[in-house]
C-alpha atoms as a PDB file:
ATOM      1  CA  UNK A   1     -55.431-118.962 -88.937  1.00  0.00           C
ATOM      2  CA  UNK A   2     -51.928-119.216 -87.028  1.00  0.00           C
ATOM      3  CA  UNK A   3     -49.299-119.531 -88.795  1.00  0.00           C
ATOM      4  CA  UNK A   4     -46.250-121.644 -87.971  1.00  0.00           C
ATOM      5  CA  UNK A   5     -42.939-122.291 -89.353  1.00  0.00           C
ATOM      6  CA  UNK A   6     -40.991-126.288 -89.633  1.00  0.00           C
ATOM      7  CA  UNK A   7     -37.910-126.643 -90.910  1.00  0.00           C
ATOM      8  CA  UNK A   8     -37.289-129.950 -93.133  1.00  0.00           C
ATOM      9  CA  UNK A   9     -34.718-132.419 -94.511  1.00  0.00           C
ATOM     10  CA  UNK A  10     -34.491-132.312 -98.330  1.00  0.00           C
ATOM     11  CA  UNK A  11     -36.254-135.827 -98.663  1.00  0.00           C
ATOM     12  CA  UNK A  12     -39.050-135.114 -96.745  1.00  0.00           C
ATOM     13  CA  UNK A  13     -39.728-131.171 -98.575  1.00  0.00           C
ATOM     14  CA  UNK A  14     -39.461-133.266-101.569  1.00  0.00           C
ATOM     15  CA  UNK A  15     -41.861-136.020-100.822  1.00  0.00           C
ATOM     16  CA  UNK A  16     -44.178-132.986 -99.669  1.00  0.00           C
ATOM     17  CA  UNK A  17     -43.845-131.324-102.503  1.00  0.00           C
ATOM     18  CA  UNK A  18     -43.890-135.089-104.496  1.00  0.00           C
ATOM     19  CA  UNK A  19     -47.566-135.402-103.244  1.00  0.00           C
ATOM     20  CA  UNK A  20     -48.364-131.719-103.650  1.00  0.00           C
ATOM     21  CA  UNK A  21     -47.363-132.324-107.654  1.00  0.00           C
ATOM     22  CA  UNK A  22     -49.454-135.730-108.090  1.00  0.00           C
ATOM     23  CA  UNK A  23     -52.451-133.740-107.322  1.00  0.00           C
ATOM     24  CA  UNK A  24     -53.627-135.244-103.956  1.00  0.00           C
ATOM     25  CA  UNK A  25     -52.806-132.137-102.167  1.00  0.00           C
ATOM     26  CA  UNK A  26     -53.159-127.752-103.400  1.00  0.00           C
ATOM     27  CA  UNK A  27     -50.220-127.474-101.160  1.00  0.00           C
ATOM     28  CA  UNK A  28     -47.376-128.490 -98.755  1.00  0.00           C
ATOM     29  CA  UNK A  29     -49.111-127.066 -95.779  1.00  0.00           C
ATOM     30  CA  UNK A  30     -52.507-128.535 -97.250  1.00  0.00           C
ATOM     31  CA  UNK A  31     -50.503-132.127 -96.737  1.00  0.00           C
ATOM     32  CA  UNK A  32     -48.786-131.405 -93.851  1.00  0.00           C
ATOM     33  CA  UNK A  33     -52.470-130.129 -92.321  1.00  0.00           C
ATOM     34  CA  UNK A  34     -53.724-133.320 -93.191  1.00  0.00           C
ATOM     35  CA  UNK A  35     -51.089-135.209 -91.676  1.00  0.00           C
ATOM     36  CA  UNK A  36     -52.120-133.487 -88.461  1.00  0.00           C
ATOM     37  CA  UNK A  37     -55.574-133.939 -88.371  1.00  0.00           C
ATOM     38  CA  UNK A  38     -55.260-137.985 -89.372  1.00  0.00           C
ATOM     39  CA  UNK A  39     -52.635-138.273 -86.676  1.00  0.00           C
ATOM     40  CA  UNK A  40     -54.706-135.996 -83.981  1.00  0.00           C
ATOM     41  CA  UNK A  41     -57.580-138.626 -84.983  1.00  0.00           C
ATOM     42  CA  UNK A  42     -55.628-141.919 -84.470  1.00  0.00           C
ATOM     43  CA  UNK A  43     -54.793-140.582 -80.876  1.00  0.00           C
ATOM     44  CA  UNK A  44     -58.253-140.328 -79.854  1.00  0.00           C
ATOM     45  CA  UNK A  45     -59.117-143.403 -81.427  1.00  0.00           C
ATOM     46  CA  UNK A  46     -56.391-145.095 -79.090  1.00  0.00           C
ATOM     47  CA  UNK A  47     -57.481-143.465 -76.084  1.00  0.00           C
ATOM     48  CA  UNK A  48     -61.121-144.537 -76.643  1.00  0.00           C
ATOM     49  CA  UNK A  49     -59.721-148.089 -77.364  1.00  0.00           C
ATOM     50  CA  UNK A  50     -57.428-147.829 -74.641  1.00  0.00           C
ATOM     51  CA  UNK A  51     -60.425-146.495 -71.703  1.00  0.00           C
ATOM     52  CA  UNK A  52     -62.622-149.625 -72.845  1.00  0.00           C
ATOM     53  CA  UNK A  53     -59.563-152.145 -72.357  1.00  0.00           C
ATOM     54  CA  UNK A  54     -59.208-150.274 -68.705  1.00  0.00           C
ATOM     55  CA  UNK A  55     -62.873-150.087 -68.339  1.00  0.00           C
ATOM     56  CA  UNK A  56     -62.921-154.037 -69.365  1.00  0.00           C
ATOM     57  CA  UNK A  57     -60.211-154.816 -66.907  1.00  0.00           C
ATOM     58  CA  UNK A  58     -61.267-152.727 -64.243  1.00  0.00           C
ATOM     59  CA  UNK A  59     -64.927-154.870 -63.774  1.00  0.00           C
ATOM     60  CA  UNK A  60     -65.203-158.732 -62.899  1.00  0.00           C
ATOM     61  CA  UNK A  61     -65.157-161.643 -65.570  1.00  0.00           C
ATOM     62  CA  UNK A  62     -68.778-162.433 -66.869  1.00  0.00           C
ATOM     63  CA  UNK A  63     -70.055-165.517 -66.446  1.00  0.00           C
ATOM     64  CA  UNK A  64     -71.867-165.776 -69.400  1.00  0.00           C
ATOM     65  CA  UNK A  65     -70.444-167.845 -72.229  1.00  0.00           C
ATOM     66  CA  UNK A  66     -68.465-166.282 -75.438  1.00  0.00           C
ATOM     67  CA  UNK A  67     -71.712-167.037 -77.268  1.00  0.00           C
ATOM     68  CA  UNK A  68     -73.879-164.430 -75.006  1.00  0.00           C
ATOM     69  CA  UNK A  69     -71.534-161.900 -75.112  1.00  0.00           C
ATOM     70  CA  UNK A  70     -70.911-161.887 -78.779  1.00  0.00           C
ATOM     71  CA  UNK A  71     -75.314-161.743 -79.261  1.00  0.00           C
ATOM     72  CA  UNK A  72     -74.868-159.216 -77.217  1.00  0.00           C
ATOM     73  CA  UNK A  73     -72.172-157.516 -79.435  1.00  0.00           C
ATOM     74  CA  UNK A  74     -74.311-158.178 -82.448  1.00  0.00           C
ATOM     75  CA  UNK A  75     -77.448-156.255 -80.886  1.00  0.00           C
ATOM     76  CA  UNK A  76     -75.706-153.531 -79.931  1.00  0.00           C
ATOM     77  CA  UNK A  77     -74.414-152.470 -83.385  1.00  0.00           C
ATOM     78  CA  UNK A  78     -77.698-153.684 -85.404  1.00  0.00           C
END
């Protein structure tokens, strides 16, 4: 595993350690690894979200009503 060193203002090495001592995390680098990952995740949640609101504005408005599209919706995740 790499290895790699961040340098902190008190109040944040405290909360880290804060979080460590509650028990939701066996270490600083354990939180700060999780941290990562969550954020790493949100960022390719919003580039999926944001290549289906290009996708949707790259193709030509549907002339079915709100009411087909939204069956539609419904199928698809049934």
């Amino acid at each position: 595993m790499a290895q790699m060193n961040v340098s902190l203002p008190d109040t944040l090495k405290n909360w880290a350690e804060t979080r460590v001592s509650e028990g939701m995390y066996s270490s600083a680098s354990d939180y700060v690894r999780d941290l990562m990952r969550r954020d790493k995740e949100q960022t390719e949640r919003l580039a999926r979200l944001q290549s289906a609101i290009d996708e949707g504005l790259s193709t030509p408005p549907s002339k079915r009503s709100l009411d087909e599209i939204v069956a539609e919706g419904f199928k698809r995740v049934a």
